[in-house]
C-alpha atoms as a PDB file:
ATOM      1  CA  UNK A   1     163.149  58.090  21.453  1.00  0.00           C
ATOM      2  CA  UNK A   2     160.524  55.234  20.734  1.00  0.00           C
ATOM      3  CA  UNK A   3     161.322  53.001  17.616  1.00  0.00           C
ATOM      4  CA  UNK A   4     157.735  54.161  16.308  1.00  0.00           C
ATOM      5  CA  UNK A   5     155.360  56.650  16.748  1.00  0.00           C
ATOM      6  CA  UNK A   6     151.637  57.332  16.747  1.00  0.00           C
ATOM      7  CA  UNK A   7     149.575  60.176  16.440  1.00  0.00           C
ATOM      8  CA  UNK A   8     148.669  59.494  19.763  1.00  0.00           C
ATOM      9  CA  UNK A   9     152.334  59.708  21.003  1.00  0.00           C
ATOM     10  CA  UNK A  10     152.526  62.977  19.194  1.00  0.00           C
ATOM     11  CA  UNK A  11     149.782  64.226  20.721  1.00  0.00           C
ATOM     12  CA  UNK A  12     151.088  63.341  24.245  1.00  0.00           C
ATOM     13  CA  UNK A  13     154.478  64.717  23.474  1.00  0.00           C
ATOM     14  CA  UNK A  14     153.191  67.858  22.317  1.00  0.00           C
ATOM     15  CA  UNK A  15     151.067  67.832  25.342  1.00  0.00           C
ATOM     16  CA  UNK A  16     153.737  67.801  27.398  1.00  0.00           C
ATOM     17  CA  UNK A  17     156.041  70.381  26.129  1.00  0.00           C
ATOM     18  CA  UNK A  18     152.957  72.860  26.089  1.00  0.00           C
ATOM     19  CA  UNK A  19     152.693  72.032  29.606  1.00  0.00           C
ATOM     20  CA  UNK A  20     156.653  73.010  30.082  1.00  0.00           C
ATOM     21  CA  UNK A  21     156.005  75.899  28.286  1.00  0.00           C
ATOM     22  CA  UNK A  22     153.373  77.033  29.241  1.00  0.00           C
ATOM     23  CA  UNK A  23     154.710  79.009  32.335  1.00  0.00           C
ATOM     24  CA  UNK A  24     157.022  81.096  30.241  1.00  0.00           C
ATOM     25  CA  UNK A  25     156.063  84.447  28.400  1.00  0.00           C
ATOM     26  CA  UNK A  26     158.089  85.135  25.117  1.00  0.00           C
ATOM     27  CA  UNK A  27     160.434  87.870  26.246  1.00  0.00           C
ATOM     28  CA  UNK A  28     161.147  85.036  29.023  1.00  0.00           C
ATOM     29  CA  UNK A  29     161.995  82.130  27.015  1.00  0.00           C
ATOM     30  CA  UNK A  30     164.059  84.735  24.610  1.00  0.00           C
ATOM     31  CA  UNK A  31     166.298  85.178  27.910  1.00  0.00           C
ATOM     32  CA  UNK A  32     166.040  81.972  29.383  1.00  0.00           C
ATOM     33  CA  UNK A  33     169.620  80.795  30.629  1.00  0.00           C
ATOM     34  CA  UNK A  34     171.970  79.507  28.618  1.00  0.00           C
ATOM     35  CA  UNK A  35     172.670  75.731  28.458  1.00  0.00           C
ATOM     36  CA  UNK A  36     176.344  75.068  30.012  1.00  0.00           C
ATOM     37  CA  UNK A  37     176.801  71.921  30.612  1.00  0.00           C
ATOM     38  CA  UNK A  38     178.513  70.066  27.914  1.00  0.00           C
ATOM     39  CA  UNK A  39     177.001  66.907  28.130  1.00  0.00           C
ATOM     40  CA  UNK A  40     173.689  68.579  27.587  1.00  0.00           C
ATOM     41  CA  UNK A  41     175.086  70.680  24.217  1.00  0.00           C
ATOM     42  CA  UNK A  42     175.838  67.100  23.165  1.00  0.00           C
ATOM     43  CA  UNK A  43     172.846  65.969  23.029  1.00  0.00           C
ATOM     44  CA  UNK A  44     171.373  68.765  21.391  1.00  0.00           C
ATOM     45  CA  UNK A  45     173.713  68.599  18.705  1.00  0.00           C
ATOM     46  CA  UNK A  46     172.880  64.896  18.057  1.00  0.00           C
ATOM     47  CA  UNK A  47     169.179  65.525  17.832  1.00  0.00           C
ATOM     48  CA  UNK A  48     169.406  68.408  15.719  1.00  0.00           C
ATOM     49  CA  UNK A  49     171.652  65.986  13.532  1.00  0.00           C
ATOM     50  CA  UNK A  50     169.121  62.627  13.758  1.00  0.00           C
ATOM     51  CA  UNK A  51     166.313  65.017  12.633  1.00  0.00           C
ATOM     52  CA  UNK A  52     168.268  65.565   9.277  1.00  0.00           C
ATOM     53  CA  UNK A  53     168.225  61.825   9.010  1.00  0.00           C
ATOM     54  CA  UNK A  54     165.253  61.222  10.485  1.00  0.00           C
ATOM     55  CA  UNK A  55     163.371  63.344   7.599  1.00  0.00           C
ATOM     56  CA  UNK A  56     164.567  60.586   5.496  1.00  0.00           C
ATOM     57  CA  UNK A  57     164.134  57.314   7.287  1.00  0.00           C
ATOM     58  CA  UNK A  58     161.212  57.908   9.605  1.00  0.00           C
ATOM     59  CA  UNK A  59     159.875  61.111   9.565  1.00  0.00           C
ATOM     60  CA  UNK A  60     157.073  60.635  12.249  1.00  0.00           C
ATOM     61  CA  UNK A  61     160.091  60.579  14.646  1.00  0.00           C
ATOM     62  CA  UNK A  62     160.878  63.793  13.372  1.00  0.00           C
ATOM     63  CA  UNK A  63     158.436  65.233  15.781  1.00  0.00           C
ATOM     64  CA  UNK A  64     159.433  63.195  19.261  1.00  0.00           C
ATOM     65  CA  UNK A  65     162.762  64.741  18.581  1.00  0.00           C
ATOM     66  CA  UNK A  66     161.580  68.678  18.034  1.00  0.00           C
ATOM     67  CA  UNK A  67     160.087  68.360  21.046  1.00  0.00           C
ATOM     68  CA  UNK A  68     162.378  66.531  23.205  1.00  0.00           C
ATOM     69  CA  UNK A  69     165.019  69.831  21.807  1.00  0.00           C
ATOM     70  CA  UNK A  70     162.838  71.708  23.063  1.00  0.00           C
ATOM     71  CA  UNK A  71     162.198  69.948  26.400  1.00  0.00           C
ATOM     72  CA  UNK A  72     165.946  69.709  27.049  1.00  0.00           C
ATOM     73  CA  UNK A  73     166.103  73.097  26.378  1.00  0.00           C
ATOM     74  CA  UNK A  74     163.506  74.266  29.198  1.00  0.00           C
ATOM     75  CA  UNK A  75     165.451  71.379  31.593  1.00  0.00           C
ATOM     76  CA  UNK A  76     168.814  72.644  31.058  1.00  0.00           C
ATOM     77  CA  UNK A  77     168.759  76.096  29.116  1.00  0.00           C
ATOM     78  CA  UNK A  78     169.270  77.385  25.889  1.00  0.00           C
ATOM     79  CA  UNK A  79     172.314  75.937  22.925  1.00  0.00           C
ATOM     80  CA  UNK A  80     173.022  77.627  19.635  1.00  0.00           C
ATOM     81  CA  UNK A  81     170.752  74.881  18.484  1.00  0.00           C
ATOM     82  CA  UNK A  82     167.678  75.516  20.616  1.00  0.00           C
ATOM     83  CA  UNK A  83     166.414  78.045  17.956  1.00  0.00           C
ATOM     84  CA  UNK A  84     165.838  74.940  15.720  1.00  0.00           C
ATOM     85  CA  UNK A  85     163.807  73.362  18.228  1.00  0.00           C
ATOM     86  CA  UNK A  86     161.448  76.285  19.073  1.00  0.00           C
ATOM     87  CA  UNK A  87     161.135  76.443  14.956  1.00  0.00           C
ATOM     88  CA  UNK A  88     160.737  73.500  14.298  1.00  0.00           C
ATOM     89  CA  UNK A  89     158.290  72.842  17.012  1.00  0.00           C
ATOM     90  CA  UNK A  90     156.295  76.205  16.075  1.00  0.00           C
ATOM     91  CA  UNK A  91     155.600  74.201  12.505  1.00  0.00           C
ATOM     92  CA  UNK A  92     154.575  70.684  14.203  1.00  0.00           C
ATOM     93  CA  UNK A  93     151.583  72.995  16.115  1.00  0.00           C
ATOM     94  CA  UNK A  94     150.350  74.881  12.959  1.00  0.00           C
ATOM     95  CA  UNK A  95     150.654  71.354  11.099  1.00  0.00           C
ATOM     96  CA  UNK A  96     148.298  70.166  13.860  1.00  0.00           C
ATOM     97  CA  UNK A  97     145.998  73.187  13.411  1.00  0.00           C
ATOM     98  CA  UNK A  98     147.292  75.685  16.231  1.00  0.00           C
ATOM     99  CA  UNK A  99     148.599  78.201  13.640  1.00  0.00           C
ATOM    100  CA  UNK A 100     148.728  81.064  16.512  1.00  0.00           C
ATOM    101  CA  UNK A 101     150.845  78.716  18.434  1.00  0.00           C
ATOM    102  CA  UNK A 102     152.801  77.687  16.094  1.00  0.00           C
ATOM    103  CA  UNK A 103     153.646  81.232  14.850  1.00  0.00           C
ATOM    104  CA  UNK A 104     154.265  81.793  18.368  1.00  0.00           C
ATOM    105  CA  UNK A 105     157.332  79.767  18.531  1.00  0.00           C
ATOM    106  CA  UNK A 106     158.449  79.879  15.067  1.00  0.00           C
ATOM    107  CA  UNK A 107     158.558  84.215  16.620  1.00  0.00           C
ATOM    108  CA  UNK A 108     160.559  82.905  19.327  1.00  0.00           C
ATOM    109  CA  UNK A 109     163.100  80.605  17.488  1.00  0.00           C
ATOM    110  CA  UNK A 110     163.905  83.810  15.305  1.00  0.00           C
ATOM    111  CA  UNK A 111     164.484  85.930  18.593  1.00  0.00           C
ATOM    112  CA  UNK A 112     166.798  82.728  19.658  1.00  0.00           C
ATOM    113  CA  UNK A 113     168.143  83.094  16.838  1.00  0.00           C
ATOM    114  CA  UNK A 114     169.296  86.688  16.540  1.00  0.00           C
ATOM    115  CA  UNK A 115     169.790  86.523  20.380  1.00  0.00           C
ATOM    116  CA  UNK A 116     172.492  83.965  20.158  1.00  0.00           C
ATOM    117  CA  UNK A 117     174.095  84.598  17.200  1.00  0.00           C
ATOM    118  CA  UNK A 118     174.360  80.668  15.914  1.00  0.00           C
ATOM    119  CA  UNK A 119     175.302  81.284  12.396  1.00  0.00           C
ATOM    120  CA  UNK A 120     175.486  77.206  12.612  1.00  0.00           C
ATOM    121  CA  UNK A 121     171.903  76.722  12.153  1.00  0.00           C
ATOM    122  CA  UNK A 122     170.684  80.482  10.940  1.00  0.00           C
ATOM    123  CA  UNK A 123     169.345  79.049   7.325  1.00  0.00           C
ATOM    124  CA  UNK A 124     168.366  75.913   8.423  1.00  0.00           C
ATOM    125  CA  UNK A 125     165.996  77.313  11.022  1.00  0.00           C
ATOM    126  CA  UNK A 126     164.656  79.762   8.475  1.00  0.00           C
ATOM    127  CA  UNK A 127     164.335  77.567   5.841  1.00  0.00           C
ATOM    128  CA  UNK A 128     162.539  74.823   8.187  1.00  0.00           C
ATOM    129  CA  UNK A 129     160.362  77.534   9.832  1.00  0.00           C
ATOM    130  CA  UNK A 130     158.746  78.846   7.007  1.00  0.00           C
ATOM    131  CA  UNK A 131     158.091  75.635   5.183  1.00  0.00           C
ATOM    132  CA  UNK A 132     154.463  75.102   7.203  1.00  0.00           C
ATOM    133  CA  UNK A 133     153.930  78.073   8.618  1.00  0.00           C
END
């Protein structure tokens, strides 16, 4: 995670997780594999948490970290906490104008969501998701 970021950056980051992404349909990301290895849930967990913090300190990192959730989620499968991602990532793209996109993924977080059964991060990712969209 840079110390700072640019609109640029954004744009790059976002940029590349399209380009991850773009090979999967909706149903497929839905029923992507699940993440297993623990090292991996880690990390997940701690970017969900910096993004809490990050809201507050330096919210234009907010938006490295969304998409790096959802990057490690493509890499390594899906956590109980890749629903925030997918949300959270859905609002950064209709923030930048790509509303159909954006409600794309928020869709998909939901399906995440209800798919996995995280009651951990259920209102947060609701909440969060319907803020921009």
């Amino acid at each position: 995670i840079p110390e700072s970021c640019s609109y640029s950056d954004v744009k790059f980051y976002m940029e590349q997780t399209n380009a991850m992404l773009k090979a999967y349909s909706n149903q497929a990301l839905v029923e992507y594999k699940a993440m297993v290895d623990p090292k991996q849930i880690m990390a997940m967990k701690f970017y969900a948490r910096l993004e809490i913090h990050l809201q507050m300190i330096k919210p234009a990192l907010n938006s490295i970290v969304t998409m790096k959730m959802v990057q490690l989620s493509i890499a390594h499968g899906m956590s109980p906490l890749s629903p925030l991602g997918f949300t959270y990532f859905g609002q950064l793209l209709a923030a930048f104008g790509d509303i159909r996109e954006g409600y794309r993924y928020v869709k998909i977080g939901r399906q995440l969501l209800e798919r996995m059964g995280s009651k951990e991060v259920a209102g947060g990712g609701i909440a969060q998701g319907t803020q921009g969209v």
